[in-house]
PDB file of N, CA and C in Angstrom:
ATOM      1  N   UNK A   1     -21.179 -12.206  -0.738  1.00  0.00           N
ATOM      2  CA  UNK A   1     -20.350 -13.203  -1.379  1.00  0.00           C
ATOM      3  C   UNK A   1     -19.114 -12.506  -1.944  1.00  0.00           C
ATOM      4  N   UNK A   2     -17.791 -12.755  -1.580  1.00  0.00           N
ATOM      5  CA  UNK A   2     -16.675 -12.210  -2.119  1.00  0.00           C
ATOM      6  C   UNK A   2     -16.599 -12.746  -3.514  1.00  0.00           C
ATOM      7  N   UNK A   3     -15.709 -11.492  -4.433  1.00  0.00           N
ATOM      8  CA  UNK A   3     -15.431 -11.524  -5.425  1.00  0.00           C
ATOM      9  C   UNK A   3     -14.178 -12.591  -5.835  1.00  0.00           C
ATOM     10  N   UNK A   4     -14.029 -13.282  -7.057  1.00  0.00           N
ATOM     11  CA  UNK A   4     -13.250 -14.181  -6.928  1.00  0.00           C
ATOM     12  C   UNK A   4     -12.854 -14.353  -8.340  1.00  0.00           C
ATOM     13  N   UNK A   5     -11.365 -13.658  -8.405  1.00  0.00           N
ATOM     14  CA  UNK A   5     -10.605 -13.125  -9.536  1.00  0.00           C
ATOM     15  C   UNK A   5     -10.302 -14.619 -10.690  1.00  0.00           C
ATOM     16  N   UNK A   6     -10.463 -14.636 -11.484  1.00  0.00           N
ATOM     17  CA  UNK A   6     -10.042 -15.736 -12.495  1.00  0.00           C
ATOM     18  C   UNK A   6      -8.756 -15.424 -13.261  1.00  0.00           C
ATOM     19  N   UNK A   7      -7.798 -15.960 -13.884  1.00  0.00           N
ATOM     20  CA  UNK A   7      -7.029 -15.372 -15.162  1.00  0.00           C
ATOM     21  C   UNK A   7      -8.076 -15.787 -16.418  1.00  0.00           C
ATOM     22  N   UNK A   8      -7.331 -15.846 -17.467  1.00  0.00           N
ATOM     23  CA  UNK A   8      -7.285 -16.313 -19.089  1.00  0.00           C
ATOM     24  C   UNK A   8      -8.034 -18.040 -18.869  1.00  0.00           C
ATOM     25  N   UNK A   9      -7.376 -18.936 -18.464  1.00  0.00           N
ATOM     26  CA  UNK A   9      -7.511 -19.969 -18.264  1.00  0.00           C
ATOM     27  C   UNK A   9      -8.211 -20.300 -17.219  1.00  0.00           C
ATOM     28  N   UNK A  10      -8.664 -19.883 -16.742  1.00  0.00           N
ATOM     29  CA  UNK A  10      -9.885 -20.039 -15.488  1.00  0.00           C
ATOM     30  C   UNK A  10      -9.508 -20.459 -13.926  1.00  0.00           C
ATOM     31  N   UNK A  11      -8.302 -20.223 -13.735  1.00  0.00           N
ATOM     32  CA  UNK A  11      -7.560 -20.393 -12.465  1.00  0.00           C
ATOM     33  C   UNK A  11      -7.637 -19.259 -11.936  1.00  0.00           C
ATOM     34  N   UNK A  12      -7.997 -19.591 -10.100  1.00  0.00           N
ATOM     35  CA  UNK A  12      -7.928 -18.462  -9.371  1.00  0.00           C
ATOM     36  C   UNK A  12      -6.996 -17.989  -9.267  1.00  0.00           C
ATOM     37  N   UNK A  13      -6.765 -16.163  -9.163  1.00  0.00           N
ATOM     38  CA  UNK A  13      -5.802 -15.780  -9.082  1.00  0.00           C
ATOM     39  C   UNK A  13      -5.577 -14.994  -7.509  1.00  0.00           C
ATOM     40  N   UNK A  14      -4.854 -15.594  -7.075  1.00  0.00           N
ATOM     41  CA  UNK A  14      -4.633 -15.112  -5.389  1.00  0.00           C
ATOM     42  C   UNK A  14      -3.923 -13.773  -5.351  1.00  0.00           C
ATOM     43  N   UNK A  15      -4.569 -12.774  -5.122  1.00  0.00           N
ATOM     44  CA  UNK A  15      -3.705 -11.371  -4.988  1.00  0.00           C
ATOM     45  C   UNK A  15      -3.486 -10.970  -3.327  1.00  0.00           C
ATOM     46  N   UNK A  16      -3.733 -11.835  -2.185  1.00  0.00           N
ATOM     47  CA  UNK A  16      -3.213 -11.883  -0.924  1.00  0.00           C
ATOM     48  C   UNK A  16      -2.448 -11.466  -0.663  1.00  0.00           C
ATOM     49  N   UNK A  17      -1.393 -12.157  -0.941  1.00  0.00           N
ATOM     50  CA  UNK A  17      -0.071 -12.001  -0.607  1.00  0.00           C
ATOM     51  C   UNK A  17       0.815 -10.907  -1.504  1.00  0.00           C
ATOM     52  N   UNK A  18      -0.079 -10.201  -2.676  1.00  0.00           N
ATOM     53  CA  UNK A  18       0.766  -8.813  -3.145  1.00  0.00           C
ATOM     54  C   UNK A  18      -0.082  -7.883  -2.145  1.00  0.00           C
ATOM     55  N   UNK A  19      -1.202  -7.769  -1.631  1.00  0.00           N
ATOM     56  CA  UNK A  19      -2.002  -7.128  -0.638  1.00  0.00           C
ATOM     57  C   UNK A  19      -1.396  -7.230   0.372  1.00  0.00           C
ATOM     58  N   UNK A  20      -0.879  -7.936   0.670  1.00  0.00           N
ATOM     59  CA  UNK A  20      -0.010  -7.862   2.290  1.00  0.00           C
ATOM     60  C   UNK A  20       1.180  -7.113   1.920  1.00  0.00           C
ATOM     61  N   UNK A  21       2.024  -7.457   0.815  1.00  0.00           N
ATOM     62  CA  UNK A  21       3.230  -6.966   0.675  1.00  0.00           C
ATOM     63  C   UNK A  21       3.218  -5.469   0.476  1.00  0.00           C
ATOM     64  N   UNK A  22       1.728  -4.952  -0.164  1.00  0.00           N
ATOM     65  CA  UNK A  22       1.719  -3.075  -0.014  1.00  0.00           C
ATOM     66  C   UNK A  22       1.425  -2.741   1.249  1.00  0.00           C
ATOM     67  N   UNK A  23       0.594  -3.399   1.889  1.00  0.00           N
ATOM     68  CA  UNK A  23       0.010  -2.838   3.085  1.00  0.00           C
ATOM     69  C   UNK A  23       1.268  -2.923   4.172  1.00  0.00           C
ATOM     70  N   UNK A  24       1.913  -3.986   4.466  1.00  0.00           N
ATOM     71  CA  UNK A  24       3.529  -3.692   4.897  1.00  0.00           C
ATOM     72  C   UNK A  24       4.434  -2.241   4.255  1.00  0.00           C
ATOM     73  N   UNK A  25       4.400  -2.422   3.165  1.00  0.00           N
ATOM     74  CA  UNK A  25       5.161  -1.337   2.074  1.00  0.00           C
ATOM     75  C   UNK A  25       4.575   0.184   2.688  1.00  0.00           C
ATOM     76  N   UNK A  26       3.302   0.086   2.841  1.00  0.00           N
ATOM     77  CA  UNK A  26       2.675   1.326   2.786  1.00  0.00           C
ATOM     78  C   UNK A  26       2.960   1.547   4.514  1.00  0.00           C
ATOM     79  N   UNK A  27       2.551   0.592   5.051  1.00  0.00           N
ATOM     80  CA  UNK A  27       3.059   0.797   6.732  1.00  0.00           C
ATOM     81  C   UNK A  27       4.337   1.419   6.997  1.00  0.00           C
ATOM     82  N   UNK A  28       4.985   0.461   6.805  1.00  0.00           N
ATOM     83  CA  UNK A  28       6.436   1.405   6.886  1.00  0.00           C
ATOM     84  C   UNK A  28       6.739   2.693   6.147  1.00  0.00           C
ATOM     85  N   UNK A  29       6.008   2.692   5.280  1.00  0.00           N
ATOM     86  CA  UNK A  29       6.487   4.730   4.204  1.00  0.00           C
ATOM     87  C   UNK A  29       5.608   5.476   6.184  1.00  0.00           C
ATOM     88  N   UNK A  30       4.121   5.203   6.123  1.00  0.00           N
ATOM     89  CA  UNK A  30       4.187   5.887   6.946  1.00  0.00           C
ATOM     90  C   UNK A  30       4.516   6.277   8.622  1.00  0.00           C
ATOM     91  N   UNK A  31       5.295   4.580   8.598  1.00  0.00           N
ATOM     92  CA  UNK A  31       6.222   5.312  10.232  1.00  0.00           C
ATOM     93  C   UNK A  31       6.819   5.556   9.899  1.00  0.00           C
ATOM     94  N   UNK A  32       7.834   5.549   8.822  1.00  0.00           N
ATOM     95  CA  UNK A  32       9.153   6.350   8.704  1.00  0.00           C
ATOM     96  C   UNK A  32       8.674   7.603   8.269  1.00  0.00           C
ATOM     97  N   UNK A  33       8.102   8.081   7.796  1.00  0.00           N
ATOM     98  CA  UNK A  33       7.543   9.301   7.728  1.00  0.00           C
ATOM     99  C   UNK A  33       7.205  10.385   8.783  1.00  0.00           C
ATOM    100  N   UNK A  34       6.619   9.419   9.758  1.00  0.00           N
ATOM    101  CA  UNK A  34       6.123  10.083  11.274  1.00  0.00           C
ATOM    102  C   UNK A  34       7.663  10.350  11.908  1.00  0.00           C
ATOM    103  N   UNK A  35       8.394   9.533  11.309  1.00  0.00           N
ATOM    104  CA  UNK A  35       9.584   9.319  12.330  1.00  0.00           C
ATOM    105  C   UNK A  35      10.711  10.498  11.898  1.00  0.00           C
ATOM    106  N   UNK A  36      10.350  10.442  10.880  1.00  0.00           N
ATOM    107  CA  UNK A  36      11.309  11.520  10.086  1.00  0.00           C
ATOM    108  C   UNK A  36      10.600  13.004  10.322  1.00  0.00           C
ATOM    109  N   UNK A  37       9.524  12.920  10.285  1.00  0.00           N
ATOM    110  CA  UNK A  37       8.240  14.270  10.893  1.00  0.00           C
ATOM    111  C   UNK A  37       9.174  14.603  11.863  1.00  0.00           C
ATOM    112  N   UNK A  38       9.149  13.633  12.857  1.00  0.00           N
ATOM    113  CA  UNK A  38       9.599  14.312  14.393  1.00  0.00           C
ATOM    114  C   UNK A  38      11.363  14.395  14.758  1.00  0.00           C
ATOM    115  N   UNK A  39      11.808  13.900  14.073  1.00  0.00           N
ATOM    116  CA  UNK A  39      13.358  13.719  14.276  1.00  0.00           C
ATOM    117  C   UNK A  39      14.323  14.738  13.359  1.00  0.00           C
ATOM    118  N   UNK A  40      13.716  14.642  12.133  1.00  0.00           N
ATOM    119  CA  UNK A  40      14.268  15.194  11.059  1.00  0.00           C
ATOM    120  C   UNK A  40      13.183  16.485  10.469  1.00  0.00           C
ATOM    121  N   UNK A  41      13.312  16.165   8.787  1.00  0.00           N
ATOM    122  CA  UNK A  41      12.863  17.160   8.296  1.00  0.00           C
ATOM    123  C   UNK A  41      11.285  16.655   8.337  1.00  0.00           C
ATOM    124  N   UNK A  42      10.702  18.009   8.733  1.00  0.00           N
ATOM    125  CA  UNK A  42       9.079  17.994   8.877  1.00  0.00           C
ATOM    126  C   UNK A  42       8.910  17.683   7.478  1.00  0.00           C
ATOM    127  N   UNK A  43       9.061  18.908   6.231  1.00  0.00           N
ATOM    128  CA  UNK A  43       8.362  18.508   4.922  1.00  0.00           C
ATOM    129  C   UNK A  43       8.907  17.101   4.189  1.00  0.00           C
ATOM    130  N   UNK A  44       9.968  16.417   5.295  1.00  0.00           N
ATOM    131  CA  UNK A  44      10.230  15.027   3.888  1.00  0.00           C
ATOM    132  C   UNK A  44       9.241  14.245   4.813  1.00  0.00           C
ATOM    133  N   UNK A  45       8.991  14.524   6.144  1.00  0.00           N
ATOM    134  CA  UNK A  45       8.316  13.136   6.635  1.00  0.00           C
ATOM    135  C   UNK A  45       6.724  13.429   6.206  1.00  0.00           C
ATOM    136  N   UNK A  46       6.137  14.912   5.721  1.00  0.00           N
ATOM    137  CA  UNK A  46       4.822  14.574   5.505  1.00  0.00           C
ATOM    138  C   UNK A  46       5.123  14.432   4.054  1.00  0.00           C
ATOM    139  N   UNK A  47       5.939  14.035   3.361  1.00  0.00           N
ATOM    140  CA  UNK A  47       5.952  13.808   1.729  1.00  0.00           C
ATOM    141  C   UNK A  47       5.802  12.836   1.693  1.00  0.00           C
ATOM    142  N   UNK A  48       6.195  11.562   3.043  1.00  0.00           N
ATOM    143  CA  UNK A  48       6.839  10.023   3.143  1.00  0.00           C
ATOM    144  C   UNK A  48       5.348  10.070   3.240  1.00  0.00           C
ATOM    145  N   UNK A  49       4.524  10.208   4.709  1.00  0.00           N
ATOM    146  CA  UNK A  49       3.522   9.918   4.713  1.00  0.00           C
ATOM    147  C   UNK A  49       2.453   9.889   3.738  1.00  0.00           C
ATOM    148  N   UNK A  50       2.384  10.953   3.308  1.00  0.00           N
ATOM    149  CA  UNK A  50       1.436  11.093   2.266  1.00  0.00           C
ATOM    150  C   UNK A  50       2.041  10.079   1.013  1.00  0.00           C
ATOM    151  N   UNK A  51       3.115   9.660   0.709  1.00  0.00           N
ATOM    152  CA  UNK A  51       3.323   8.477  -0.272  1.00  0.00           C
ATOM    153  C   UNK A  51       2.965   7.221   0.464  1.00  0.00           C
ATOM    154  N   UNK A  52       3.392   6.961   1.446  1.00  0.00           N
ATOM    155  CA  UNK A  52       2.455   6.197   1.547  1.00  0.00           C
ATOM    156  C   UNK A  52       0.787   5.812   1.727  1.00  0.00           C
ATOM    157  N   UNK A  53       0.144   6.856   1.750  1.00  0.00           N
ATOM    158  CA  UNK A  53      -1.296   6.918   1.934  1.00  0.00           C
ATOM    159  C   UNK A  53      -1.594   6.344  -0.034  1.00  0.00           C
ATOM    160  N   UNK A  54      -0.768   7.320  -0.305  1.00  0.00           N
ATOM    161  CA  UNK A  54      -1.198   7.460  -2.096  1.00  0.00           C
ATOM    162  C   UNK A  54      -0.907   5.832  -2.082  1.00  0.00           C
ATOM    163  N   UNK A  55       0.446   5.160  -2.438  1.00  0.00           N
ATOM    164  CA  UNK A  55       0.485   3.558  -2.606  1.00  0.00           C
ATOM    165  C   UNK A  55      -0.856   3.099  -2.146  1.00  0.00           C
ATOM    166  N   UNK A  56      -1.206   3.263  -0.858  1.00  0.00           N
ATOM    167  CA  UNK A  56      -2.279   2.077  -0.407  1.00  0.00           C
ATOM    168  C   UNK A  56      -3.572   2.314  -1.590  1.00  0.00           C
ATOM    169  N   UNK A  57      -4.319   3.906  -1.775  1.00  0.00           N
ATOM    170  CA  UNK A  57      -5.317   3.915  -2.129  1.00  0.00           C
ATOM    171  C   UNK A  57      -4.611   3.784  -3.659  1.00  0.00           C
ATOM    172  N   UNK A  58      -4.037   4.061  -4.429  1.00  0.00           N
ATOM    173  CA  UNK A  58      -3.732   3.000  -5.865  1.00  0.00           C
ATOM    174  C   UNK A  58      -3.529   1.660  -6.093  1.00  0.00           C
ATOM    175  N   UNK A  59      -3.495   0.846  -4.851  1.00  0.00           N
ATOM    176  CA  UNK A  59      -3.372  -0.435  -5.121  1.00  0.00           C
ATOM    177  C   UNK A  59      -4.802  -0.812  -4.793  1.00  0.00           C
ATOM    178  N   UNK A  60      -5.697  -0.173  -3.533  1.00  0.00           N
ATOM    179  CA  UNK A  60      -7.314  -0.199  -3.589  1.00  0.00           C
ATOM    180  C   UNK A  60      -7.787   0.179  -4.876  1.00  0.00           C
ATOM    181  N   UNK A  61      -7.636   1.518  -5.415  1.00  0.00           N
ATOM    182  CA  UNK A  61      -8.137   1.287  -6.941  1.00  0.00           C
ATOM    183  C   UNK A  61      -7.535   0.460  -7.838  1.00  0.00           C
ATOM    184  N   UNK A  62      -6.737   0.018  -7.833  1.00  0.00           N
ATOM    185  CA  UNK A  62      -6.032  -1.083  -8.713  1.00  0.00           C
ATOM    186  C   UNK A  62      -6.956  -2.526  -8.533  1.00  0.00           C
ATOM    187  N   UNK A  63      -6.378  -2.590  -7.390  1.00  0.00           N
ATOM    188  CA  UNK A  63      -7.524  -4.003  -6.893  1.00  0.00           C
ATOM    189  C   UNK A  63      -8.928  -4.125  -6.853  1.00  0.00           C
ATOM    190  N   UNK A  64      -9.992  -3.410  -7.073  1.00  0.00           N
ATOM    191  CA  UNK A  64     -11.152  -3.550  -7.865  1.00  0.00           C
ATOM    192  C   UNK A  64     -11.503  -3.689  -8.855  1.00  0.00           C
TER     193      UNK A  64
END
């Protein structure tokens, strides 16, 4: 049975659509990252990547 967030006042609170908006967010840090890996500078594109890995798993610990 999924978990099912309330506020103060007992209305569901839909966090979907901020979940889509990191997981986009976090997608793109890491193709531009890959992209910058191979085109450009190696250490900014594994800095990109790895920021984006970090965003996703702080918004997973956030979101539990």
């Amino acid at each position: 049975m999924p978990i099912v967030r309330v506020d103060t006042k007992g209305k569901e609170v839909d966090l979907k659509k901020w979940s889509r908006r990191i997981a986009f967010i976090s997608t793109a840090l890491v193709a531009g990252g890959v992209v910058e890996f191979f085109v450009g500078d190696q250490a900014i594109g594994l800095l990109v990547v790895m920021l984006g890995g970090a965003l996703s798993s702080i918004w997973n610990l956030a979101d539990d």
